[in-house]
C-alpha atoms as a PDB file:
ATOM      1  CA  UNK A   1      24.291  22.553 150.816  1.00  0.00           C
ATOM      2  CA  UNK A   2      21.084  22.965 148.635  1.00  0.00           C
ATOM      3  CA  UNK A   3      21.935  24.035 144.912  1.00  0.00           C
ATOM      4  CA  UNK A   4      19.012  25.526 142.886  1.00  0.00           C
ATOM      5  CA  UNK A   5      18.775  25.293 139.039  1.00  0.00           C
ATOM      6  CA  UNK A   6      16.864  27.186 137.113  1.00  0.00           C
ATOM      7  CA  UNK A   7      17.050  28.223 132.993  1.00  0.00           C
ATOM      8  CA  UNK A   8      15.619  31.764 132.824  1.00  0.00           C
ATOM      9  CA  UNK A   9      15.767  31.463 128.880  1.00  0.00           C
ATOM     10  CA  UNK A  10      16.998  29.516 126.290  1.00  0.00           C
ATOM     11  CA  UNK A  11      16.979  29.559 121.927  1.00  0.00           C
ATOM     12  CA  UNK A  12      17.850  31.617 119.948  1.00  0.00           C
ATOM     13  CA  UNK A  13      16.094  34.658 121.476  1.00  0.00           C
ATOM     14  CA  UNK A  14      18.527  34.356 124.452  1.00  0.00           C
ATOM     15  CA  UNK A  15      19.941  32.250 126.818  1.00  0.00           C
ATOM     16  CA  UNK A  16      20.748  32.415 130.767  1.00  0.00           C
ATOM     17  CA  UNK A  17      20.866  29.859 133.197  1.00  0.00           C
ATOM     18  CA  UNK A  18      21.041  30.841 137.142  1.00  0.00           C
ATOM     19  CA  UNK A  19      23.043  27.943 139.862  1.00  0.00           C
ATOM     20  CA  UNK A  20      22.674  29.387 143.757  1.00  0.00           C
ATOM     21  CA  UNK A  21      23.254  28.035 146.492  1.00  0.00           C
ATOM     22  CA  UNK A  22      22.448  30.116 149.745  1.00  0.00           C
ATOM     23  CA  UNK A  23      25.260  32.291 149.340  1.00  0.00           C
ATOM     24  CA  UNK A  24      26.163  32.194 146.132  1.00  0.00           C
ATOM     25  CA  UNK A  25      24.456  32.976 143.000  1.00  0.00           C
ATOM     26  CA  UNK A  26      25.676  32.858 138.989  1.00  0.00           C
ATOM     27  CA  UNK A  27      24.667  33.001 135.645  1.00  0.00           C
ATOM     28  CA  UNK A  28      25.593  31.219 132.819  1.00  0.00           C
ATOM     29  CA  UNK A  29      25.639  33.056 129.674  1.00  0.00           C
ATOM     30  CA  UNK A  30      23.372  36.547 129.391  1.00  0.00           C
ATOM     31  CA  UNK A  31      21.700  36.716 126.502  1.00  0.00           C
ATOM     32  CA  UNK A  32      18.287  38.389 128.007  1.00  0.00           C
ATOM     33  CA  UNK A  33      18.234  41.909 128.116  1.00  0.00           C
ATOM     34  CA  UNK A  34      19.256  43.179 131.437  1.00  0.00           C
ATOM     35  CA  UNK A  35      15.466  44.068 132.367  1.00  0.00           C
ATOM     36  CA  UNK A  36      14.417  41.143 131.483  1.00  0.00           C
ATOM     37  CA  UNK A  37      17.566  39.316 133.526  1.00  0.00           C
ATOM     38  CA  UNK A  38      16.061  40.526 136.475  1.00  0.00           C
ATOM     39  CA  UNK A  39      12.108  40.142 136.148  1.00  0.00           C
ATOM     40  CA  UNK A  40      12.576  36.457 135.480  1.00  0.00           C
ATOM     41  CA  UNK A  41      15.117  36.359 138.104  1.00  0.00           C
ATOM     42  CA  UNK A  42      12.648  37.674 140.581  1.00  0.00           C
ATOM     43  CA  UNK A  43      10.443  35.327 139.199  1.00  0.00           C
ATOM     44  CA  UNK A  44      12.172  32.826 140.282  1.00  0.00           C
ATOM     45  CA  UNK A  45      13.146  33.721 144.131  1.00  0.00           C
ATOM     46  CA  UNK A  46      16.095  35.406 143.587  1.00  0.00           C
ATOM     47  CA  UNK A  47      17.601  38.924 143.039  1.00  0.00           C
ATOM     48  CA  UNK A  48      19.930  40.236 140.307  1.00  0.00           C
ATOM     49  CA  UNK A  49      21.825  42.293 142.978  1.00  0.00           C
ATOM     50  CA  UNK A  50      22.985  38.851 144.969  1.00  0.00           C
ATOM     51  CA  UNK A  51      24.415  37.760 141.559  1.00  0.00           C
ATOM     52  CA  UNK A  52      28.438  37.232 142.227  1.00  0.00           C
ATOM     53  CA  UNK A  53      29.192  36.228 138.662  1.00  0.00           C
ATOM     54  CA  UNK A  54      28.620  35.871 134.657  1.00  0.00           C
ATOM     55  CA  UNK A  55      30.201  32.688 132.895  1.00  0.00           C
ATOM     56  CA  UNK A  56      30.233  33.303 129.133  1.00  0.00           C
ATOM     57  CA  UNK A  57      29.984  30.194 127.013  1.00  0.00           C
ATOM     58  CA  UNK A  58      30.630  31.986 124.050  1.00  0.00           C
ATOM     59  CA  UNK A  59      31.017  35.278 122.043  1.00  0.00           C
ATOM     60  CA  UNK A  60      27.340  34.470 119.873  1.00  0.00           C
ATOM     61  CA  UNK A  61      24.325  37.702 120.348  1.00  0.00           C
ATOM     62  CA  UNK A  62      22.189  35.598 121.973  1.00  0.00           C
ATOM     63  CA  UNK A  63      24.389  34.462 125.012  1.00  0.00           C
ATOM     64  CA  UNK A  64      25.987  37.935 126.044  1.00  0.00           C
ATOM     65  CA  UNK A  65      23.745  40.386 124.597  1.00  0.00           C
ATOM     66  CA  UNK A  66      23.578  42.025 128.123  1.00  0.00           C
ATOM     67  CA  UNK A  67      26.838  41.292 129.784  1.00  0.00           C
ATOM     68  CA  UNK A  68      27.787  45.242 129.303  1.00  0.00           C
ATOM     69  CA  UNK A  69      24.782  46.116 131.036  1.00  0.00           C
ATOM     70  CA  UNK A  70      24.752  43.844 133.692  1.00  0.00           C
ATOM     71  CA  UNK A  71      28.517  44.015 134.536  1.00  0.00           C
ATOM     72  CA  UNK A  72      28.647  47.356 134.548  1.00  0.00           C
ATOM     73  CA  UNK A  73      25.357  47.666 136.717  1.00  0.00           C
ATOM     74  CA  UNK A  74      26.241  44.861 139.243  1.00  0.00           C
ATOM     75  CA  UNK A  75      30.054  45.448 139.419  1.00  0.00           C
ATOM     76  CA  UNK A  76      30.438  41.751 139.321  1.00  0.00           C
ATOM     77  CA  UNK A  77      33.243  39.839 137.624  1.00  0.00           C
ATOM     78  CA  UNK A  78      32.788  37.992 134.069  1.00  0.00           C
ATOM     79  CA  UNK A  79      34.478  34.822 133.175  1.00  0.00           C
ATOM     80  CA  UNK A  80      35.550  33.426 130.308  1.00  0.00           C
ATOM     81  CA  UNK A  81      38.451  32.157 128.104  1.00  0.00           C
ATOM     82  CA  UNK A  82      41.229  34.248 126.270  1.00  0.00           C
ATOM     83  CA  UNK A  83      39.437  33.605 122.925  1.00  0.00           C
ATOM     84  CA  UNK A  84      35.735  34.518 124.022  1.00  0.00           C
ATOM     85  CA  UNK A  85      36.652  37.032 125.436  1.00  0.00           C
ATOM     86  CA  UNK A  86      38.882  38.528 122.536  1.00  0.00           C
ATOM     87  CA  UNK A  87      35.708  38.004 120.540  1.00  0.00           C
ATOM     88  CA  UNK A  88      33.325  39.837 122.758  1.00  0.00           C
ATOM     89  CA  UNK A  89      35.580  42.647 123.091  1.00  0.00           C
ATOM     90  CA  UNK A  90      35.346  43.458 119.541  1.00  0.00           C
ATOM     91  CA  UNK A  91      31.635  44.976 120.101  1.00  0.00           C
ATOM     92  CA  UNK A  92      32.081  48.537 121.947  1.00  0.00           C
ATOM     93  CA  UNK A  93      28.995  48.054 124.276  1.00  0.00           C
ATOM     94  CA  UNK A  94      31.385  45.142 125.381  1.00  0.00           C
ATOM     95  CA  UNK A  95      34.509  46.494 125.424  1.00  0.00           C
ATOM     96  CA  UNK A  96      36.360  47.380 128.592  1.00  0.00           C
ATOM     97  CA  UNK A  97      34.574  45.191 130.670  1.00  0.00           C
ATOM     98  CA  UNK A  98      36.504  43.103 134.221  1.00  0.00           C
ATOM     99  CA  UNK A  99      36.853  39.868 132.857  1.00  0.00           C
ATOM    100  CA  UNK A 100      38.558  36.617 134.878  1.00  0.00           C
ATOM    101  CA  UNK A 101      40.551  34.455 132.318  1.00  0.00           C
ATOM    102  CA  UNK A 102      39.787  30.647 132.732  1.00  0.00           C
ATOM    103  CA  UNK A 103      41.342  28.081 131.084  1.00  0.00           C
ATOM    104  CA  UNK A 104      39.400  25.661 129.392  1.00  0.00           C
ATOM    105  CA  UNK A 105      39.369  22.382 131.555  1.00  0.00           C
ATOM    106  CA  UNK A 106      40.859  24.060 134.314  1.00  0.00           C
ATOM    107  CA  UNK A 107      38.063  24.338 137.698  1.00  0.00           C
ATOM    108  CA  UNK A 108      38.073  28.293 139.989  1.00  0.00           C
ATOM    109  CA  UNK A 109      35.854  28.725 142.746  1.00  0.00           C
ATOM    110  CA  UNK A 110      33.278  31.100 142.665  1.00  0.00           C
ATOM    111  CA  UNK A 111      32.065  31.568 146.425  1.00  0.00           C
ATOM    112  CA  UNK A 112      30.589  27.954 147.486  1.00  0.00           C
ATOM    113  CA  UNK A 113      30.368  26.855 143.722  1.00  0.00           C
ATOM    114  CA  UNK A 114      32.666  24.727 141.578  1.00  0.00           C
ATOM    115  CA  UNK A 115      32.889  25.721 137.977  1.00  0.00           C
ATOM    116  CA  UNK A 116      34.712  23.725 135.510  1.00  0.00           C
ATOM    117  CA  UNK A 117      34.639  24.612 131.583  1.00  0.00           C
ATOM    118  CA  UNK A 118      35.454  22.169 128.740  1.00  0.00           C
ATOM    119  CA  UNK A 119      35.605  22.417 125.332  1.00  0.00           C
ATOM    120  CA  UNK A 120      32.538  21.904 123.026  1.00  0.00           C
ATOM    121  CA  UNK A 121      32.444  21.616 118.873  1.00  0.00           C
ATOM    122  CA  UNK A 122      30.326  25.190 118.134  1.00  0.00           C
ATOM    123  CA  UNK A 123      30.491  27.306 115.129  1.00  0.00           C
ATOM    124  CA  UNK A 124      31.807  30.324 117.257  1.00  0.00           C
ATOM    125  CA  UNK A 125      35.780  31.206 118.908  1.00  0.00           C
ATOM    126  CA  UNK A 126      36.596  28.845 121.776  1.00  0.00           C
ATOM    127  CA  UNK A 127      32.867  27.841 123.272  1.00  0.00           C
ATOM    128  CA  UNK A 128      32.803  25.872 126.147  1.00  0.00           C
ATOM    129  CA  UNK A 129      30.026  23.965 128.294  1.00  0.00           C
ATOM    130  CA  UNK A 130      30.415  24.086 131.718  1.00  0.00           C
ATOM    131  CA  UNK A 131      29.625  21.567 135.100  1.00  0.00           C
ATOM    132  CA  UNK A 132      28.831  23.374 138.207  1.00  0.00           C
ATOM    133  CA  UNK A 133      28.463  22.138 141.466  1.00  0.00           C
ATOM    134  CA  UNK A 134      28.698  21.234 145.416  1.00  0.00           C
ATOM    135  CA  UNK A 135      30.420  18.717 147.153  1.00  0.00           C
ATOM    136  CA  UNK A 136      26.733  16.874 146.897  1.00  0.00           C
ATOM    137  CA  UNK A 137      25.772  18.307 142.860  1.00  0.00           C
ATOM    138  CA  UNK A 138      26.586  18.882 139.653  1.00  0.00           C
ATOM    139  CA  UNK A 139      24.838  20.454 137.004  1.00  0.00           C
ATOM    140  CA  UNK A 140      26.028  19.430 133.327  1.00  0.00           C
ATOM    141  CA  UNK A 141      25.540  22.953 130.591  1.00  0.00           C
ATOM    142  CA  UNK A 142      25.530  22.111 127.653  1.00  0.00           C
ATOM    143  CA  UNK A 143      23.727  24.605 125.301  1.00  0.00           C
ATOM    144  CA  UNK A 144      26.050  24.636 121.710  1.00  0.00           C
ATOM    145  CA  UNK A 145      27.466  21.828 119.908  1.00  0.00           C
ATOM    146  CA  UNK A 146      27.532  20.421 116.752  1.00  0.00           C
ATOM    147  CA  UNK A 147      28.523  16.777 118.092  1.00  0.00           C
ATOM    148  CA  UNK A 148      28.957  14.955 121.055  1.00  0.00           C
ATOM    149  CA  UNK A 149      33.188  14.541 121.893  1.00  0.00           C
ATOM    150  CA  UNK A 150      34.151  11.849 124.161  1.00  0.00           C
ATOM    151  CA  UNK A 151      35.267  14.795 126.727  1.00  0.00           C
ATOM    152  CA  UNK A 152      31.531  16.232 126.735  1.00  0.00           C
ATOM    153  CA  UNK A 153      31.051  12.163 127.587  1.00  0.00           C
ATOM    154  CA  UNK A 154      33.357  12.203 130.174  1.00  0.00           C
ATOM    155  CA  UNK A 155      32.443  15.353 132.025  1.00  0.00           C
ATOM    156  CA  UNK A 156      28.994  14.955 132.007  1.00  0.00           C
ATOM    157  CA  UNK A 157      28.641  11.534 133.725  1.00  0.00           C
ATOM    158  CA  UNK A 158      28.275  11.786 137.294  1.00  0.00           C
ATOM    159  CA  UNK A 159      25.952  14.807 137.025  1.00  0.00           C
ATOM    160  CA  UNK A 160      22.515  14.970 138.702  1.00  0.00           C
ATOM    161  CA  UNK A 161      20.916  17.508 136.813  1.00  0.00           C
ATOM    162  CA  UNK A 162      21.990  18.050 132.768  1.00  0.00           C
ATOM    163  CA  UNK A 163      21.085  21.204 130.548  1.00  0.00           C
ATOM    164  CA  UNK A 164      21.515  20.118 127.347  1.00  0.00           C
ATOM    165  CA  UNK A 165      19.968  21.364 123.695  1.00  0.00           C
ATOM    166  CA  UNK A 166      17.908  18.981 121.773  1.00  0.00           C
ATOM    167  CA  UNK A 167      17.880  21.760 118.990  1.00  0.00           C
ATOM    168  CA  UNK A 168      16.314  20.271 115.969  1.00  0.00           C
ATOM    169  CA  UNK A 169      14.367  17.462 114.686  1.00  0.00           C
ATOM    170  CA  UNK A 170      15.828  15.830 111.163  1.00  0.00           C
ATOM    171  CA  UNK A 171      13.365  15.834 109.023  1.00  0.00           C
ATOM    172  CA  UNK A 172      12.253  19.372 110.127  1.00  0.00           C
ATOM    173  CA  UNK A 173      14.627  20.900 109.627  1.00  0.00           C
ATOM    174  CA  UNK A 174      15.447  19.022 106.088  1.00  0.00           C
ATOM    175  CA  UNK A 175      11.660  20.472 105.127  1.00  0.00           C
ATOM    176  CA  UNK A 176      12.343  24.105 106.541  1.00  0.00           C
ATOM    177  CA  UNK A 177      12.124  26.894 104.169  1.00  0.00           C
ATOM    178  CA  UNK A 178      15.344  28.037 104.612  1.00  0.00           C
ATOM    179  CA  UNK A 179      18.546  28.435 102.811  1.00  0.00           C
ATOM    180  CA  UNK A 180      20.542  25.179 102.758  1.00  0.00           C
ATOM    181  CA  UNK A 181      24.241  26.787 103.661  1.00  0.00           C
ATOM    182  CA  UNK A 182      21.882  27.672 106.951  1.00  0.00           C
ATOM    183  CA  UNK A 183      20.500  24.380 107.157  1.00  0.00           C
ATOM    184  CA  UNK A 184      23.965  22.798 106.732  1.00  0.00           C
ATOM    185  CA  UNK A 185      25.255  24.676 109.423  1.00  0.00           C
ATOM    186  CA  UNK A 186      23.117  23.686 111.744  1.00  0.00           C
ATOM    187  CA  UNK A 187      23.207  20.076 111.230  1.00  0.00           C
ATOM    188  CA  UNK A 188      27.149  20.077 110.879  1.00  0.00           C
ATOM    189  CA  UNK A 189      29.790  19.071 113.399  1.00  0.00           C
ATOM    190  CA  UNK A 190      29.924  22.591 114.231  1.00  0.00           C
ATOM    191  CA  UNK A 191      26.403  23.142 114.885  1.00  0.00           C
ATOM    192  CA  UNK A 192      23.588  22.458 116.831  1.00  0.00           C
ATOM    193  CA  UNK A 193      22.436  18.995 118.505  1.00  0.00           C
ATOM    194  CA  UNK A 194      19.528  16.905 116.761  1.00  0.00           C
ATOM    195  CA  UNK A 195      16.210  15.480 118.840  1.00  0.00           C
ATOM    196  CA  UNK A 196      18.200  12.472 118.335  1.00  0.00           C
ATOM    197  CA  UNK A 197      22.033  13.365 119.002  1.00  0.00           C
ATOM    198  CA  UNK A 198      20.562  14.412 122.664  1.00  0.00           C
ATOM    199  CA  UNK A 199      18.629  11.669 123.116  1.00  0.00           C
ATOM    200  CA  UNK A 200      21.419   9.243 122.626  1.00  0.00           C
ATOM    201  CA  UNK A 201      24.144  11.061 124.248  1.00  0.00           C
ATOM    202  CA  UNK A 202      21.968  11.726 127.203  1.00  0.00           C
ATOM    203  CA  UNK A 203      21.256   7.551 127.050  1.00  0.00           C
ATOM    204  CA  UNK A 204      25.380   7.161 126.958  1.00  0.00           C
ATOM    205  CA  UNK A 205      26.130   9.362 130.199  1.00  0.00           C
ATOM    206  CA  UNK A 206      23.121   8.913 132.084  1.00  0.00           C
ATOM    207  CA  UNK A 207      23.830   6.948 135.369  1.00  0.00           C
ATOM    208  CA  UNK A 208      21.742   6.700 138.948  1.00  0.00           C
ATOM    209  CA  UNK A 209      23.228  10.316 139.875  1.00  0.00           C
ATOM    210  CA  UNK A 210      21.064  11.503 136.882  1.00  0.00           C
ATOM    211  CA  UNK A 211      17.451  12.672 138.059  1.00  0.00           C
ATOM    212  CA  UNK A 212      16.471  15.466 135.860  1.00  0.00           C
ATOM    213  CA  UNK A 213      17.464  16.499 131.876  1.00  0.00           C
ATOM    214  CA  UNK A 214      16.654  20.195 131.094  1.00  0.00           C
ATOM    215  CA  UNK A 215      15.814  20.481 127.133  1.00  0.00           C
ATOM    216  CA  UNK A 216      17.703  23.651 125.958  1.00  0.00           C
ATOM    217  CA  UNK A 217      17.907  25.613 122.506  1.00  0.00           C
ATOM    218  CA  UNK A 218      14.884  24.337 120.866  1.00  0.00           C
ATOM    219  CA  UNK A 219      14.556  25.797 117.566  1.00  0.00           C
ATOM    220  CA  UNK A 220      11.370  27.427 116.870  1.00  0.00           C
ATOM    221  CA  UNK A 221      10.573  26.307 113.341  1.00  0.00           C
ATOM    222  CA  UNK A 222      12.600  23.108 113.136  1.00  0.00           C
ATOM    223  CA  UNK A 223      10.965  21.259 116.221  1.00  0.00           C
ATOM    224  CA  UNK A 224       8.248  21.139 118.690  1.00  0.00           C
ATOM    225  CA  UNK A 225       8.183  20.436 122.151  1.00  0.00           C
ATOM    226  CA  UNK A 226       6.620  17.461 122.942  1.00  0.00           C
ATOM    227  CA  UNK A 227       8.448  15.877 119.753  1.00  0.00           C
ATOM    228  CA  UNK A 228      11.796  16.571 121.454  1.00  0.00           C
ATOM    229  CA  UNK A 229      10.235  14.974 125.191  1.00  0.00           C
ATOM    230  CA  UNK A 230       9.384  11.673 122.980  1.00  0.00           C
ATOM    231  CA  UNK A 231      12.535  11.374 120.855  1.00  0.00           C
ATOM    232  CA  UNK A 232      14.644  11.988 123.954  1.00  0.00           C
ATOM    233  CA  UNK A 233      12.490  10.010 126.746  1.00  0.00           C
ATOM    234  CA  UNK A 234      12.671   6.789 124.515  1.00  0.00           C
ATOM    235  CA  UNK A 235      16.292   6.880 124.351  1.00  0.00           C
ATOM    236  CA  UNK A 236      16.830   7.003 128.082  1.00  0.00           C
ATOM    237  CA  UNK A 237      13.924   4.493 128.399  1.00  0.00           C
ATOM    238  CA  UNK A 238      15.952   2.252 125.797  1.00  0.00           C
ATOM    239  CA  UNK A 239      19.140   2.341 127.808  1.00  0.00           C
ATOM    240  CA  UNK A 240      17.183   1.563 130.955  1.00  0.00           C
ATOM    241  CA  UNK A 241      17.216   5.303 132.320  1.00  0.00           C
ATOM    242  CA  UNK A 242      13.138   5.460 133.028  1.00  0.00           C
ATOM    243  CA  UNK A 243      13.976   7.203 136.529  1.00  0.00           C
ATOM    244  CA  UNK A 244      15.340  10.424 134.612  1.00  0.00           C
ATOM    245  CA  UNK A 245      12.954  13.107 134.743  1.00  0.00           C
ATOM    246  CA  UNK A 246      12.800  15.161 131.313  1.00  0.00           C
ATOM    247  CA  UNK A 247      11.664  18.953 132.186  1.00  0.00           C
ATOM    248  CA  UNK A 248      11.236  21.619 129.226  1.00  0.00           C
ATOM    249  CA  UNK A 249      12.938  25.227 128.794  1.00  0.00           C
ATOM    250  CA  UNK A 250      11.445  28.181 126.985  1.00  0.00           C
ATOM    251  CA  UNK A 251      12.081  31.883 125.440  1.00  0.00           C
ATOM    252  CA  UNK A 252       9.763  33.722 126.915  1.00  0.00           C
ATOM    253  CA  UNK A 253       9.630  32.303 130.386  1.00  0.00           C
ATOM    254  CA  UNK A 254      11.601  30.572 133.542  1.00  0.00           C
ATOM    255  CA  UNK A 255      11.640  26.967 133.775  1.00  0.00           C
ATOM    256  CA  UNK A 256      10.809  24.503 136.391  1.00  0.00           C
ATOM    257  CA  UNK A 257      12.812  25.336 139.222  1.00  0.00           C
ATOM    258  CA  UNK A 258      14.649  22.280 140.847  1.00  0.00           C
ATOM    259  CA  UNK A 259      16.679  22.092 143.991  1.00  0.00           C
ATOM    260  CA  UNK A 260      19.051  19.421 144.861  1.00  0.00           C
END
């Protein structure tokens, strides 16, 4: 059974992150406007009326900023946990929408796809990452979090495909002309991944089922590209990991599109 990844957006100008297989097709997080949701959908083979399901990570602007519009429009059902979902609620364009409860660490079935959710450290209610996948793939999401946890560890290992934010570099962000209760934030246990934090956590769980790393949540003043690639492609180089393909995410377009 052929899975097909593909990040449609990610930072902090939205995030959402498509999984299909033939016959089933969901989104993780929906923070694209729902116009948007479905050009770059199209874009990339697929249409937003075949979606079966939204996965909230967590209640933050730019990772539901259309799930009113979309649920509403599609009819489809939204899942999340009791505390995300609490949270969202509190916005009226959000309220009153058909939500499944999950608990975290707890696997449901959407169509042909397993989804699992597990905790993550993130500034925000109860945010979770999630692995997706087939009897033959799993895709690791992990977009928010302000350190790695030995259960991110354990629940990523084993995947073949990992989404996972390399938000900052260090000293970037230490030079950034912004206020230092922001810059705190970001680089607390609560926050956002370094260049470095990925780089080393992706060297810890990476195995010979990993073949590809997506680079997620890259901050637009506080790192660059190609300085995230070489930060995290020496770390899985260190630990022996050379076969892992690194492949970039963007705001304003879909990324590579890779099928397993």
């Amino acid at each position: 059974m052929a899975l097909r990844l593909c990040v449609l957006a990610s930072g902090s100008k939205g995030n959402c992150t498509v999984l299909a297989t033939e016959s089933t097709r969901i989104l993780i997080d929906a923070g694209l406007s729902g116009k948007e949701t479905d050009r770059r959908l199209r874009e990339a083979g697929l249409d937003l009326a075949d979606v079966d399901a939204i996965c909230v990570s967590h209640e933050h602007d730019d990772h539901k900023a259309s799930l009113g519009i979309l649920q509403r429009r599609l009819g489809v059902p939204l899942y999340s946990n009791a505390g995300t979902i609490e949270a969202v609620e509190r916005s009226p364009k959000h309220s009153g929408l058909d939500w499944r409860v999950f608990t975290n660490g707890a696997p449901f079935e959407v169509g042909d796809l397993s989804v699992e959710p597990f905790s993550v450290p993130h500034d925000s209610y109860d945010p979770v990452g999630f692995v997706v996948g087939t009897g033959e793939a799993r895709v690791g999401i992990v977009t928010d979090m302000g350190t790695p946890t030995e259960l991110i560890r354990q629940r990523l290992r084993g995947c073949r495909a990992i989404v996972m934010e390399a938000n900052h570099d260090v000293a970037m962000l230490r030079d950034a002309a912004r206020p230092w209760s922001l810059k705190q934030r970001i680089a607390g246990r609560q926050g956002h991944l370094s260049n470095t934090q990925a780089g080393e956590l992706l060297a810890e769980v990476a195995g010979s089922h990993l073949e590809v790393v997506f680079l997620a949540h890259l901050s637009d003043d506080c790192n660059r590209p190609e300085l995230a690639e070489s930060t995290v492609r020496a770390a899985l180089d260190g630990s022996g990991h050379t076969h892992v393909r690194i492949c970039h995410t963007y705001t304003d377009r879909i990324s590579e599109i890779v099928i397993f």
